[in-house]
PDB file of N, CA and C in Angstrom:
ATOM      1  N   UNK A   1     140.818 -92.570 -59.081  1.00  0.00           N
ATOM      2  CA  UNK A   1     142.094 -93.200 -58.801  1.00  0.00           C
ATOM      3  C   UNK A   1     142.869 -92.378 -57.775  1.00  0.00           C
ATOM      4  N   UNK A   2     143.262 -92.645 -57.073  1.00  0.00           N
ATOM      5  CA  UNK A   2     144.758 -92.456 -55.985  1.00  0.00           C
ATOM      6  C   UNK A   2     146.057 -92.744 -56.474  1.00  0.00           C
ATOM      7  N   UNK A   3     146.959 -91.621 -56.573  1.00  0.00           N
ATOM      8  CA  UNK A   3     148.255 -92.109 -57.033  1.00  0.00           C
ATOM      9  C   UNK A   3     149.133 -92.539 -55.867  1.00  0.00           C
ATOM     10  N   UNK A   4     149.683 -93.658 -56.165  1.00  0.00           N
ATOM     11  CA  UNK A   4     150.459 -93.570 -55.094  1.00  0.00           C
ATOM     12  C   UNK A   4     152.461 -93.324 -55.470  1.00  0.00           C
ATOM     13  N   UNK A   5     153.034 -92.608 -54.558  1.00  0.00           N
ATOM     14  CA  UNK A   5     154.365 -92.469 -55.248  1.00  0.00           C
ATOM     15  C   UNK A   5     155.585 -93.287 -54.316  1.00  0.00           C
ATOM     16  N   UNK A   6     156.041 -93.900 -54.205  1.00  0.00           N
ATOM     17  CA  UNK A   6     157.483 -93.802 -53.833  1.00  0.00           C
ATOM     18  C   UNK A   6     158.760 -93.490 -53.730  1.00  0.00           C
ATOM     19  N   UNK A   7     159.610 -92.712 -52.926  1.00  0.00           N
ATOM     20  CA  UNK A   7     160.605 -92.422 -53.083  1.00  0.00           C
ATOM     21  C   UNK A   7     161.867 -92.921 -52.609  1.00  0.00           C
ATOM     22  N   UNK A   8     163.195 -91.752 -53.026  1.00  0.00           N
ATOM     23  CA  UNK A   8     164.397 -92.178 -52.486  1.00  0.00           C
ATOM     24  C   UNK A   8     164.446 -93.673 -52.165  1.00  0.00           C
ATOM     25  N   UNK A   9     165.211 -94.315 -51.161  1.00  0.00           N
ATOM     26  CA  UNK A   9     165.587 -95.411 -50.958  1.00  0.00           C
ATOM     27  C   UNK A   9     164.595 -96.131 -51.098  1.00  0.00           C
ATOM     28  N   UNK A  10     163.206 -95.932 -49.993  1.00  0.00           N
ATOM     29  CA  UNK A  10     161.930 -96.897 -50.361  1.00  0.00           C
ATOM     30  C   UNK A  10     161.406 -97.597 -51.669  1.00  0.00           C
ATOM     31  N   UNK A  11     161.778 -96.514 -52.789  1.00  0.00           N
ATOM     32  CA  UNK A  11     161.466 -97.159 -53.698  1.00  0.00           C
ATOM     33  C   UNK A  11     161.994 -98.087 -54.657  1.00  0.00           C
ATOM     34  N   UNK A  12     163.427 -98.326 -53.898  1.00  0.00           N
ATOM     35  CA  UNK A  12     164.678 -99.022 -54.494  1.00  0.00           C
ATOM     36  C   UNK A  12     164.166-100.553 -53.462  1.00  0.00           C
ATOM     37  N   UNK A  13     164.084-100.065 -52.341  1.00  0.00           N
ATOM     38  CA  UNK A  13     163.683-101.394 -51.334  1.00  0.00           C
ATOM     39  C   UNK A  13     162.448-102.116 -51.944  1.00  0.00           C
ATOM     40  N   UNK A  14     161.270-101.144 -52.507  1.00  0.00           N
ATOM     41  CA  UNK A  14     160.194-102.093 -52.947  1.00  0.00           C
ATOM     42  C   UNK A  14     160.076-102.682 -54.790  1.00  0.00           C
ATOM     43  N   UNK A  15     161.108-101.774 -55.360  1.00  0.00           N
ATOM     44  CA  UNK A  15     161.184-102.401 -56.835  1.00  0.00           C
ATOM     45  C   UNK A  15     160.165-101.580 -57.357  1.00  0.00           C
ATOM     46  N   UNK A  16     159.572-100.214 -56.798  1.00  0.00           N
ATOM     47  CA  UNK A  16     158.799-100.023 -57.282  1.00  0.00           C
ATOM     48  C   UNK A  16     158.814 -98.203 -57.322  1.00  0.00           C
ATOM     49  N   UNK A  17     158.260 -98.058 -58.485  1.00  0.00           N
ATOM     50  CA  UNK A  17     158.034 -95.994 -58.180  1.00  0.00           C
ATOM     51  C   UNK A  17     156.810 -95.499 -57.995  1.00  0.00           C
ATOM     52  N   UNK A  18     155.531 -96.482 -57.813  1.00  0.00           N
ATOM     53  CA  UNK A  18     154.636 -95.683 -57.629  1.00  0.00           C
ATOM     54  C   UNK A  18     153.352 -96.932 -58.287  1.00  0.00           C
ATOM     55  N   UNK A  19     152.606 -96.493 -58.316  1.00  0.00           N
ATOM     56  CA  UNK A  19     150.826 -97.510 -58.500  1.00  0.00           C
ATOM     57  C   UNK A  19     150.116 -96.658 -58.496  1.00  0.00           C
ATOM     58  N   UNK A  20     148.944 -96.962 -59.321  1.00  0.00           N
ATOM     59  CA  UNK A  20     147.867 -96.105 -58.786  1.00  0.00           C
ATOM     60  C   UNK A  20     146.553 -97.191 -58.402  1.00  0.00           C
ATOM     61  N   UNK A  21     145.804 -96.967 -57.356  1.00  0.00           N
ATOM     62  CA  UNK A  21     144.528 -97.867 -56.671  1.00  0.00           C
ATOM     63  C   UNK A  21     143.277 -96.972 -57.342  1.00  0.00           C
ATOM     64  N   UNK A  22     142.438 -97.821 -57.318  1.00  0.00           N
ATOM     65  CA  UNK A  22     140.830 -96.769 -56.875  1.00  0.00           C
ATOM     66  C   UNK A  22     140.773 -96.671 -56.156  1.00  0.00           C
ATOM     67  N   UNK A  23     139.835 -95.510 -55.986  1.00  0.00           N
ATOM     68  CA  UNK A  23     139.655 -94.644 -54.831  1.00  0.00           C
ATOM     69  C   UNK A  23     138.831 -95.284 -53.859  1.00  0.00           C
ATOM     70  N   UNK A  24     138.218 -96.658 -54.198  1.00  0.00           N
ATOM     71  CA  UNK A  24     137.192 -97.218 -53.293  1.00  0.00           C
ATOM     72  C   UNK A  24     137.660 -98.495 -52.707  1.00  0.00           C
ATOM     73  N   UNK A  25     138.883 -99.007 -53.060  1.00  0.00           N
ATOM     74  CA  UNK A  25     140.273 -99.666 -52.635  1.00  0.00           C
ATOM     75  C   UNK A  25     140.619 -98.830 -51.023  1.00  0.00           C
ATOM     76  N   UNK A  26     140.779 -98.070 -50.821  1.00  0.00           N
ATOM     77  CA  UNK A  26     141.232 -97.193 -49.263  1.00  0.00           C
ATOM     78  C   UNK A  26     140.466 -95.759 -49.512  1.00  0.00           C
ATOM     79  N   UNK A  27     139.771 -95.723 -48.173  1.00  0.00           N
ATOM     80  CA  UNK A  27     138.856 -94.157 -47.916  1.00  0.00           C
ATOM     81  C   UNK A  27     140.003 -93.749 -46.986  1.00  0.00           C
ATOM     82  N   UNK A  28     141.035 -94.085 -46.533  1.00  0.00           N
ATOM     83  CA  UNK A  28     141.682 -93.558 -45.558  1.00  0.00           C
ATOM     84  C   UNK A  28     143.516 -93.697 -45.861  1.00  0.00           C
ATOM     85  N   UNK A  29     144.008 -93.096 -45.585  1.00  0.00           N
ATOM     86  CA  UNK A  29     145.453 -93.505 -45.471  1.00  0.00           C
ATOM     87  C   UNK A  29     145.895 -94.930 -44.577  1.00  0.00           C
ATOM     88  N   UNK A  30     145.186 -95.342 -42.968  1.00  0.00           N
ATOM     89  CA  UNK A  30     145.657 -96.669 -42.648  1.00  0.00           C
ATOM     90  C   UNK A  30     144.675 -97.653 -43.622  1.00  0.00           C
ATOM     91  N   UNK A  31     143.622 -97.448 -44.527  1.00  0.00           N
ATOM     92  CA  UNK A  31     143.440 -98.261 -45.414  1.00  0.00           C
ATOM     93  C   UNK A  31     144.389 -98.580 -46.574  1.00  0.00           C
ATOM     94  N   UNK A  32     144.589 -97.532 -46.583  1.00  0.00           N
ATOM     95  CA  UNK A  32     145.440 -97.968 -48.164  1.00  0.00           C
ATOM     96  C   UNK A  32     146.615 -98.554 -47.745  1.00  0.00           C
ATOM     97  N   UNK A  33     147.706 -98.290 -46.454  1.00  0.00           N
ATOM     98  CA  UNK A  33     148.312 -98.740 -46.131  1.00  0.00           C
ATOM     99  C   UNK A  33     148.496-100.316 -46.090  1.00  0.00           C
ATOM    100  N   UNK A  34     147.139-100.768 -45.746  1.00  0.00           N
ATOM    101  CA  UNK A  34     146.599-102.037 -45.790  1.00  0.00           C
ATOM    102  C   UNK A  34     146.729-102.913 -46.728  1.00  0.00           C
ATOM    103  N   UNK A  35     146.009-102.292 -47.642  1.00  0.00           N
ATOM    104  CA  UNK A  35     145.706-102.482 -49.009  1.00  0.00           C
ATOM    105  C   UNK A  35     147.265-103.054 -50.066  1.00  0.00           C
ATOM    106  N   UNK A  36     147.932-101.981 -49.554  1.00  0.00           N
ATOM    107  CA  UNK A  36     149.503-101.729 -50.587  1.00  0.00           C
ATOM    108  C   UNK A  36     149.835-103.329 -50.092  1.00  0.00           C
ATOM    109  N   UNK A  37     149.903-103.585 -48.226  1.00  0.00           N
ATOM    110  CA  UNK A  37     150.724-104.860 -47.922  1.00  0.00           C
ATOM    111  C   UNK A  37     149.535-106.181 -48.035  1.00  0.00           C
ATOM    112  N   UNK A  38     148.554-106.098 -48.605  1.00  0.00           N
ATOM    113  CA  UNK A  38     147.696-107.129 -49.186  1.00  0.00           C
ATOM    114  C   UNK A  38     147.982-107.649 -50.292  1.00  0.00           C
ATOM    115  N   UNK A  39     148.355-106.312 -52.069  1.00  0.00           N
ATOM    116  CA  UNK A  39     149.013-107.051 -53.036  1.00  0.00           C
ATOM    117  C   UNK A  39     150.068-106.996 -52.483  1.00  0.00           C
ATOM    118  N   UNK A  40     150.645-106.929 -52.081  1.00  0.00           N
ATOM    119  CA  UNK A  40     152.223-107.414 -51.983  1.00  0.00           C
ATOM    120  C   UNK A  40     152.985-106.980 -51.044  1.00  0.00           C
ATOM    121  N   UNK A  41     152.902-108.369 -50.164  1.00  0.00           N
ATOM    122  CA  UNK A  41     153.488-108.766 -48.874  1.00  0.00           C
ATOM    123  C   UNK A  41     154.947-108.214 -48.206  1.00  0.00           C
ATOM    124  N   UNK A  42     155.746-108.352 -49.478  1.00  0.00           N
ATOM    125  CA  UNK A  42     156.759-108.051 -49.102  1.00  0.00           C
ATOM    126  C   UNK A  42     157.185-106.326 -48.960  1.00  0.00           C
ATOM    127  N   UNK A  43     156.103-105.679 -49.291  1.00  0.00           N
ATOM    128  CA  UNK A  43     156.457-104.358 -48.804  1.00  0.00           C
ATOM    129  C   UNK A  43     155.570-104.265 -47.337  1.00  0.00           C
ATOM    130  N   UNK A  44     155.134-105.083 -46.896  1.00  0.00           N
ATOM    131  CA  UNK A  44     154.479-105.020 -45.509  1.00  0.00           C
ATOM    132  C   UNK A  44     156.008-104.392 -43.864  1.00  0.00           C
ATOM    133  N   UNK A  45     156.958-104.831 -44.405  1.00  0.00           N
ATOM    134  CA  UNK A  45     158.200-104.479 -43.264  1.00  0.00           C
ATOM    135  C   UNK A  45     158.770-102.733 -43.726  1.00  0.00           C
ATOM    136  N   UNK A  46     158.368-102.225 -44.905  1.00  0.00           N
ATOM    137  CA  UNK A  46     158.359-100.596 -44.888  1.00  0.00           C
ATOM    138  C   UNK A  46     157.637-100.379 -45.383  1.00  0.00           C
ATOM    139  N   UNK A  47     156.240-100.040 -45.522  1.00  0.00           N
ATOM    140  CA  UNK A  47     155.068 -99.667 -45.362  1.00  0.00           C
ATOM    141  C   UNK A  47     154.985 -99.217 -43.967  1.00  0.00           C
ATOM    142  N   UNK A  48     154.385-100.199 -43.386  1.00  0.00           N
ATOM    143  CA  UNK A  48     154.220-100.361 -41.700  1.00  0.00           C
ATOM    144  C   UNK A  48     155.011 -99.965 -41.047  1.00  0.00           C
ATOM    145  N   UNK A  49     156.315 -99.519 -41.455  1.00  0.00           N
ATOM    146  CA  UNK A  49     157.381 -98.925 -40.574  1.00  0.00           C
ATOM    147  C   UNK A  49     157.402 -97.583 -39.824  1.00  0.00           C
ATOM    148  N   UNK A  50     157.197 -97.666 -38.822  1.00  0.00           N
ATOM    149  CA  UNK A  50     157.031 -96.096 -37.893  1.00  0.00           C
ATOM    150  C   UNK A  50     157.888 -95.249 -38.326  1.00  0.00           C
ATOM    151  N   UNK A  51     159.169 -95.258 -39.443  1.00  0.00           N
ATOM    152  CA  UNK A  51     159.495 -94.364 -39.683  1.00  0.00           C
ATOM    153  C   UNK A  51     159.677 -93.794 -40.883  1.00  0.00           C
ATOM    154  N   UNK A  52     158.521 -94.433 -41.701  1.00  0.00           N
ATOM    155  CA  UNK A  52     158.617 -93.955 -43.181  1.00  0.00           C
ATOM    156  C   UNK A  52     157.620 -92.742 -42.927  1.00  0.00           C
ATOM    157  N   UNK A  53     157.707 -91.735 -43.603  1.00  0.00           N
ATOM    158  CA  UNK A  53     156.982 -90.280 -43.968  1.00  0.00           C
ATOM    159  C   UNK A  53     155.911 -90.417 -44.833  1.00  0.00           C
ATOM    160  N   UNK A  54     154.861 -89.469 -45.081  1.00  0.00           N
ATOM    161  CA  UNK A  54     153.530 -89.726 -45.842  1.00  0.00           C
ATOM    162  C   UNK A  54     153.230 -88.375 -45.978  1.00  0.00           C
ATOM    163  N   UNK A  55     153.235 -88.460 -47.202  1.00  0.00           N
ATOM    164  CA  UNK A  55     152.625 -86.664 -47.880  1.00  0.00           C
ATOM    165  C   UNK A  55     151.504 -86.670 -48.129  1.00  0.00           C
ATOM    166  N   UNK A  56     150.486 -86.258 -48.225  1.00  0.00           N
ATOM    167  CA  UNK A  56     149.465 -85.735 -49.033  1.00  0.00           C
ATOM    168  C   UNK A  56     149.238 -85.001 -50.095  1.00  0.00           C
ATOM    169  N   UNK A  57     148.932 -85.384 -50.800  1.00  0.00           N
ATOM    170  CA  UNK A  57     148.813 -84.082 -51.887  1.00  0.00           C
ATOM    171  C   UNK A  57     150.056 -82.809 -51.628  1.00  0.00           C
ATOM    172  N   UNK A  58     151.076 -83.653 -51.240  1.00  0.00           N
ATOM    173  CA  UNK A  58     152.581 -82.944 -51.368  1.00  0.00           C
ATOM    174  C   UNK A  58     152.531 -81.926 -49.833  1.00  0.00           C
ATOM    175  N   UNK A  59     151.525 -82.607 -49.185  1.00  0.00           N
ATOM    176  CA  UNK A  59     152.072 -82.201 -47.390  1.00  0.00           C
ATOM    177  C   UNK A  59     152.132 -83.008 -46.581  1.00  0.00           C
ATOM    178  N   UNK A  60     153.145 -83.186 -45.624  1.00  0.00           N
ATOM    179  CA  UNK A  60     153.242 -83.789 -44.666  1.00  0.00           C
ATOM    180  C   UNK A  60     151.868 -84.447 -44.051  1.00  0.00           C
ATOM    181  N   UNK A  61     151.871 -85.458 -43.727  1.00  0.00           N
ATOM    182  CA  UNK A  61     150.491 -85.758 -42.491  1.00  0.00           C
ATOM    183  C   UNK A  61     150.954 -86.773 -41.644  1.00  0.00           C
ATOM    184  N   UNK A  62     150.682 -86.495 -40.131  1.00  0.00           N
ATOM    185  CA  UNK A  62     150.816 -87.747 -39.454  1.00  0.00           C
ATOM    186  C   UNK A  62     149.530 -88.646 -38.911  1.00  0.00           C
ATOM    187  N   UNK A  63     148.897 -87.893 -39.198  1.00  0.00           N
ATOM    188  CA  UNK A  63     147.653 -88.834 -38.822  1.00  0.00           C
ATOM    189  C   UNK A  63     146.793 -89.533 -39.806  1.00  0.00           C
ATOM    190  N   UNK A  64     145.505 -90.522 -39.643  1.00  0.00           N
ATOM    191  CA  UNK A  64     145.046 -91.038 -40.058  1.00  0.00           C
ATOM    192  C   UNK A  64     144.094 -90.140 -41.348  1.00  0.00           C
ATOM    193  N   UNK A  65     143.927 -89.610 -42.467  1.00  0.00           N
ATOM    194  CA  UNK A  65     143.323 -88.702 -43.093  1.00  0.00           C
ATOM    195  C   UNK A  65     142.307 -89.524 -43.893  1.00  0.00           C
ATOM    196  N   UNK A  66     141.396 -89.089 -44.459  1.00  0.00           N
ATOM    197  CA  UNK A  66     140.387 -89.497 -45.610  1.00  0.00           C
ATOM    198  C   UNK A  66     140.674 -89.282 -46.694  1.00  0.00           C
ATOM    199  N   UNK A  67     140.845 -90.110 -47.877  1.00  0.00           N
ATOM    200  CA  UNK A  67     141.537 -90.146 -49.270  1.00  0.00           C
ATOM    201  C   UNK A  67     140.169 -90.296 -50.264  1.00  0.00           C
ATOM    202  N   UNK A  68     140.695 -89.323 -51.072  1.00  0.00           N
ATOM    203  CA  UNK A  68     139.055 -89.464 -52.258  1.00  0.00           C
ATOM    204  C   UNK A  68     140.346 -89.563 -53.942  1.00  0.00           C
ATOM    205  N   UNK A  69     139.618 -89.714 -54.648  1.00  0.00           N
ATOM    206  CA  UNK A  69     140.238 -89.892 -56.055  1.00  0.00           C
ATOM    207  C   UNK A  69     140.658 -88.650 -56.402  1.00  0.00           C
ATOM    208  N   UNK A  70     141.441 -88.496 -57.067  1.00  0.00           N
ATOM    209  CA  UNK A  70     142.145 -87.304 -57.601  1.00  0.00           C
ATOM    210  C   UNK A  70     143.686 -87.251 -56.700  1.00  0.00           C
ATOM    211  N   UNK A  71     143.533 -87.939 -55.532  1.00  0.00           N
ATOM    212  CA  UNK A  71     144.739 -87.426 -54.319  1.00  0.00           C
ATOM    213  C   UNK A  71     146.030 -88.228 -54.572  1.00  0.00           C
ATOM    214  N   UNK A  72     147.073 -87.549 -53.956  1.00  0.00           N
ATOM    215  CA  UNK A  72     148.636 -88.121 -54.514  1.00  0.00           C
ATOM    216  C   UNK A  72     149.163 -88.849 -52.784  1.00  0.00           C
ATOM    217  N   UNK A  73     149.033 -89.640 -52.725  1.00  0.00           N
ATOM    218  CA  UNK A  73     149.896 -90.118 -51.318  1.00  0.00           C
ATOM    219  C   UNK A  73     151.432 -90.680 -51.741  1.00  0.00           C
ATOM    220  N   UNK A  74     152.468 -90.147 -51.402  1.00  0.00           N
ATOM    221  CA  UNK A  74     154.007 -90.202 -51.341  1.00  0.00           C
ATOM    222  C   UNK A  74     154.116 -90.740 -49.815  1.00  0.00           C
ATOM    223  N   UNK A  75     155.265 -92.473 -50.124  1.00  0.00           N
ATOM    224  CA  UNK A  75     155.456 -92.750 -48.775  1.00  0.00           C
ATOM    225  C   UNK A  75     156.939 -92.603 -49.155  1.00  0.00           C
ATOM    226  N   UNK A  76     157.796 -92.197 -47.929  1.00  0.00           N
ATOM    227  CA  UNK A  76     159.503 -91.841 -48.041  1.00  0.00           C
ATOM    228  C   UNK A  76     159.882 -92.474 -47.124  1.00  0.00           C
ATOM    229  N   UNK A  77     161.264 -91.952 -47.109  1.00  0.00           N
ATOM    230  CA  UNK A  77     161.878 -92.895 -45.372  1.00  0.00           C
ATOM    231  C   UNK A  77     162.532 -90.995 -44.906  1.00  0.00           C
ATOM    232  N   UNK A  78     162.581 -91.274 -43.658  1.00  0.00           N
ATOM    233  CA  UNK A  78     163.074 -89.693 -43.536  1.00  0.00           C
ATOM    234  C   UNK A  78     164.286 -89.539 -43.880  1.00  0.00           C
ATOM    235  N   UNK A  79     164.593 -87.920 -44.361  1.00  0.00           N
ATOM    236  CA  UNK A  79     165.529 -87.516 -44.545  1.00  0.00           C
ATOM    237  C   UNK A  79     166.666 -86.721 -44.052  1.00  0.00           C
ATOM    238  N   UNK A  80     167.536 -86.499 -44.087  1.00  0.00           N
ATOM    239  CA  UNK A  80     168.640 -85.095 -43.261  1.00  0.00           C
ATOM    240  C   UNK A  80     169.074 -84.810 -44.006  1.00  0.00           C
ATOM    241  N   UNK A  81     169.449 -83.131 -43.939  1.00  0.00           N
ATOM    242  CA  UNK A  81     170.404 -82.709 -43.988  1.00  0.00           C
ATOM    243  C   UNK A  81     171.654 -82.705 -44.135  1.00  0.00           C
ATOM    244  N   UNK A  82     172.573 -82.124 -45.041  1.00  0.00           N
ATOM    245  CA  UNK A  82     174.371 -82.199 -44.738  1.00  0.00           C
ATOM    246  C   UNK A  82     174.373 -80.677 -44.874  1.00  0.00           C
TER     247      UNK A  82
END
């Protein structure tokens, strides 16, 4: 399984805190991406959004990575500072 998490605002926008997929559901982060706006469409406009954030296993990544079971993917919207 793949956990997946949501946060802060995103997860107020999608009604949701988190899912978990199998691991044979997405080998990749733009798979699973896929995947998330396949069940359910309406998170397809922040998912897909160039400016939501994506952790890995609680690090940053901007690129396309390979996902195996056991792994935590967190999507956010960015944050600042006060």
């Amino acid at each position: 399984m793949i956990r997946i998490v949501f946060l802060a605002q995103l997860r107020e926008q999608l009604g949701c805190e988190g899912i978990e997929v199998q691991a044979a559901e997405a080998k990749s982060i733009d798979e699973l991406k896929k995947y998330l706006c396949e069940i359910n469409p309406h998170w397809k406009q922040f998912i897909e959004s160039k400016k939501i954030l994506i952790a890995l296993n609680h690090q940053y990544v901007r690129s396309n990575l390979s996902l195996k079971a056991g792994d935590e993917v967190a999507f956010f919207p960015p944050v600042t500072g006060g």
